[in-house]
Structure formats: structure tokens, C-alpha cells
C-alpha atoms as a PDB file:
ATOM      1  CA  UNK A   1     -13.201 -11.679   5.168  1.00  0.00           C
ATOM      2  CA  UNK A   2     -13.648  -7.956   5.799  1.00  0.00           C
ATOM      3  CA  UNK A   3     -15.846  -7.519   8.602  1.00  0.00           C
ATOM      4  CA  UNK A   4     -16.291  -3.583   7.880  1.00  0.00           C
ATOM      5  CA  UNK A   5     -17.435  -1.092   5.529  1.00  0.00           C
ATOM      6  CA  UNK A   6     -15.000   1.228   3.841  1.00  0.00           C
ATOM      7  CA  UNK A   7     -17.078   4.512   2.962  1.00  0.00           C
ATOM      8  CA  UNK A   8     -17.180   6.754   0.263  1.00  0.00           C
ATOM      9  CA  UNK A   9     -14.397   6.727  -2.416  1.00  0.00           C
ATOM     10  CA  UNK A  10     -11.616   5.707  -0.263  1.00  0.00           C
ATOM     11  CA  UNK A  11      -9.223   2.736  -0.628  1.00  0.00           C
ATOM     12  CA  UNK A  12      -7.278   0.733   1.430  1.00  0.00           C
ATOM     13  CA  UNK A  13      -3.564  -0.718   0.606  1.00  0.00           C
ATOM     14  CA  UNK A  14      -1.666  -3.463   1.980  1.00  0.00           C
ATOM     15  CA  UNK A  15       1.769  -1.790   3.330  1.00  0.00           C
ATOM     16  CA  UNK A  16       4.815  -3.508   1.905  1.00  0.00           C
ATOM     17  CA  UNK A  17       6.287  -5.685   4.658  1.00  0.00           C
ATOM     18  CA  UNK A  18      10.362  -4.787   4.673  1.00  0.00           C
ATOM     19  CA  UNK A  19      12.301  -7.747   5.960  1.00  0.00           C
ATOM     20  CA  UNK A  20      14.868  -7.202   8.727  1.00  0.00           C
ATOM     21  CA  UNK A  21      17.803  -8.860   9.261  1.00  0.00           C
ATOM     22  CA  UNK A  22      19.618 -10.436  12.684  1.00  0.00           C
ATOM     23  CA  UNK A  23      22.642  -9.668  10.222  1.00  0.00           C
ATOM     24  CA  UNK A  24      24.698  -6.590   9.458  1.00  0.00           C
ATOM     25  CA  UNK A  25      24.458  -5.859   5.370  1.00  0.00           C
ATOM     26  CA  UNK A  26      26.861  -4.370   3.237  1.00  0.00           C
ATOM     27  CA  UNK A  27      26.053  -0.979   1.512  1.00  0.00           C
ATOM     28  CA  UNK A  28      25.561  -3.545  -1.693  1.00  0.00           C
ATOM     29  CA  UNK A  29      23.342  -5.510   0.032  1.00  0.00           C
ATOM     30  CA  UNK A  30      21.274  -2.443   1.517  1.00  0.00           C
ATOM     31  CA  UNK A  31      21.192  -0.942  -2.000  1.00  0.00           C
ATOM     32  CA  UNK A  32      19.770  -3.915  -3.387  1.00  0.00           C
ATOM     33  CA  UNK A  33      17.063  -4.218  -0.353  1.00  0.00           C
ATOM     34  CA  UNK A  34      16.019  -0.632  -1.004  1.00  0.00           C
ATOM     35  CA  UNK A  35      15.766  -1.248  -4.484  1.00  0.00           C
ATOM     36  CA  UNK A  36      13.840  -4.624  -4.063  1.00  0.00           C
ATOM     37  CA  UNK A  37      11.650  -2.234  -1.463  1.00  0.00           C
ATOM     38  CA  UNK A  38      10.931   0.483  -4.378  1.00  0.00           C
ATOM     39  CA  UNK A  39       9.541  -1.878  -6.548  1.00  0.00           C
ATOM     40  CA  UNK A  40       6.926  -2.894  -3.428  1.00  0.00           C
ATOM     41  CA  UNK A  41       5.905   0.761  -3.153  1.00  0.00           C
ATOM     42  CA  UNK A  42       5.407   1.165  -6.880  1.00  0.00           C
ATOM     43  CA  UNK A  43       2.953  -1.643  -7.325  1.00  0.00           C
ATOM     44  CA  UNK A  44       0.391  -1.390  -4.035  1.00  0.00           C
ATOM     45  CA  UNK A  45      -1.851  -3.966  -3.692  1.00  0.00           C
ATOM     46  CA  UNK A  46      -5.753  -2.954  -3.048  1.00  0.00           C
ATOM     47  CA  UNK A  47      -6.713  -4.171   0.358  1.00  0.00           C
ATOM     48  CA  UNK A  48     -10.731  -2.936   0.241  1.00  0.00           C
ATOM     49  CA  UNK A  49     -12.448  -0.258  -1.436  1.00  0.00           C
ATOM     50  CA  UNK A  50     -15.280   2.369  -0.338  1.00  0.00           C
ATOM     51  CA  UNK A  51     -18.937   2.061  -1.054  1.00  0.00           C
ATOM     52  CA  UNK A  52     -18.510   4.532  -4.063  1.00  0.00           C
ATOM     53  CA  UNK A  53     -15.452   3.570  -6.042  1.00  0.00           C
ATOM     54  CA  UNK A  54     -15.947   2.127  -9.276  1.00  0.00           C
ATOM     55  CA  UNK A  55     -12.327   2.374 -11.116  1.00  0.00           C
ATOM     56  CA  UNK A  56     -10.662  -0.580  -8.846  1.00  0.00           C
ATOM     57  CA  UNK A  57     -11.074  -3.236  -7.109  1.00  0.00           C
ATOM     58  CA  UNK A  58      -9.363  -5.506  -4.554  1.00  0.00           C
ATOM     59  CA  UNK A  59      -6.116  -7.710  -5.759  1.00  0.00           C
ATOM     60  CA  UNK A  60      -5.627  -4.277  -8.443  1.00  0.00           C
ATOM     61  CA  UNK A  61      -1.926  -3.261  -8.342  1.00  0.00           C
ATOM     62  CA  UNK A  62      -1.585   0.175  -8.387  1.00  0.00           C
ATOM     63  CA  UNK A  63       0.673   3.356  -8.173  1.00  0.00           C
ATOM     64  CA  UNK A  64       0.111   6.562  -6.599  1.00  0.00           C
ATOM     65  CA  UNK A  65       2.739   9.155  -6.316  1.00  0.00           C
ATOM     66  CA  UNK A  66       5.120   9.452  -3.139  1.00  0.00           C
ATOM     67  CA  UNK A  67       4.228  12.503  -2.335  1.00  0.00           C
ATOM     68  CA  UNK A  68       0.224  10.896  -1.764  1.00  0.00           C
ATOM     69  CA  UNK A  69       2.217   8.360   0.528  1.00  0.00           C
ATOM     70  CA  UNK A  70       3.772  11.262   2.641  1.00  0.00           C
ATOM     71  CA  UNK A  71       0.560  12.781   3.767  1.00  0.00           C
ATOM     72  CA  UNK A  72      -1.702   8.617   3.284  1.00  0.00           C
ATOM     73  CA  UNK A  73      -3.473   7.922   6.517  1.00  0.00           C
ATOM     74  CA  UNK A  74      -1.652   4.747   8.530  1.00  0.00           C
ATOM     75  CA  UNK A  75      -4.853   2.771   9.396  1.00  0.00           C
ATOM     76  CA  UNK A  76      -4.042  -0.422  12.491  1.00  0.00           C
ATOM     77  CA  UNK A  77      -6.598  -2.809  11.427  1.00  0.00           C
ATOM     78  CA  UNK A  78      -5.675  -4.791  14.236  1.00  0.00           C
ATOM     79  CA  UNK A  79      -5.528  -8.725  13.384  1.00  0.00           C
ATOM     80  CA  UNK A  80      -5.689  -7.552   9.825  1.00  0.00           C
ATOM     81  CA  UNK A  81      -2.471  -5.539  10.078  1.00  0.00           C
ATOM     82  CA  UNK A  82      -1.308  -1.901   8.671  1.00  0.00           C
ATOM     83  CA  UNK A  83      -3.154  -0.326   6.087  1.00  0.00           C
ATOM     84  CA  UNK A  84      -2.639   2.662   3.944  1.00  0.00           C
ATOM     85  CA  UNK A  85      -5.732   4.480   3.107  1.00  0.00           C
ATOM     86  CA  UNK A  86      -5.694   6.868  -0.005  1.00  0.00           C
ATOM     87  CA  UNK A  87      -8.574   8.654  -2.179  1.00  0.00           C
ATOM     88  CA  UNK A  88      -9.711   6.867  -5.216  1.00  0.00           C
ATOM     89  CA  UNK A  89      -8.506   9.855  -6.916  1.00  0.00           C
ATOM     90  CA  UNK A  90      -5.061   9.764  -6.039  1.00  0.00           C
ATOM     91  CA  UNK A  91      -4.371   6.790  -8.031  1.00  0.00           C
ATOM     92  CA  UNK A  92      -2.247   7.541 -11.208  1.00  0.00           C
ATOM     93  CA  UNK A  93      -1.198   3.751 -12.732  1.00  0.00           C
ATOM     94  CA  UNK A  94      -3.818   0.745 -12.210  1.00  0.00           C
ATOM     95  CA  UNK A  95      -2.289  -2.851 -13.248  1.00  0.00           C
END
């Protein structure tokens, strides 16, 4: 389990894994793997939330807006992976 403490009204996300491939893909096939990538950044999975949020909580799909992915902070949690870390307010669609 976690072993620390997310403060204030923050959250953590899990950051869509994209698959590579040993292969070369058609432009077809790269369409479809963007597409299939789209729906992964629509519907973010809550990693941990702060001390102070109340509106989520972990396993909660949600959707923020891309331009609150262009400016997220990239958190390296190590063994735990890459995390996204967003305000609570910054989420617009909660699943």
C-alpha cells in the first residue's frame, strides 16, 4: 500500500502506459493506437488523494482537461511508477 501522505487537496493519477511495438505500423494501425490512447487520457484513474479532498477517491475515473495535463506535475514514485499529480479542482468529469 501507499507508504506516504499526499497533502492538501492534491491528487495523484496513474499515467496511461502506451504500448510499443518491435514492429513498424501502418498509418491505420497508428491511428487506431492513438485513438485507443485518447480514450486512456480521457478516463484517468485516481492513484491517491491529499489529506483534504473530499469529492474523489482512489479507483474514481476521471477527466480533466488537456490543457491541466500540459502544465500536471510528472511525479517518479519510484517502485510505484509515474504519476500525474493535479489539484482537486481541476477535475471536470468524475465516473
Amino acid at each position: 500500500m501507499n507508504t506516504f501522505t499526499l497533502r492538501g487537496r492534491r491528487i495523484l493519477l496513474d499515467k496511461p502506459h502506451k504500448e510499443t511495438f518491435g514492429i513498424e505500423l501502418t498509418e491505420a494501425a497508428k491511428a487506431e493506437v492513438d485513438a485507443e490512447m485518447m480514450k486512456k487520457w480521457t478516463a484517468l484513474t485516481i492513484y491517491a488523494v491529499g489529506t483534504e479532498v473530499t469529492e474523489v477517491k482512489v479507483g474514481d475515473k476521471i477527466y480533466i482537461p488537456s490543457y491541466v495535463l500540459q502544465s500536471a506535475e510528472i511525479v517518479d514514485m519510484q517502485d510505484e511508477g509515474i504519476k500525474i499529480m493535479i489539484g482537486e479542482q481541476d477535475i471536470a468529469i468524475i465516473w
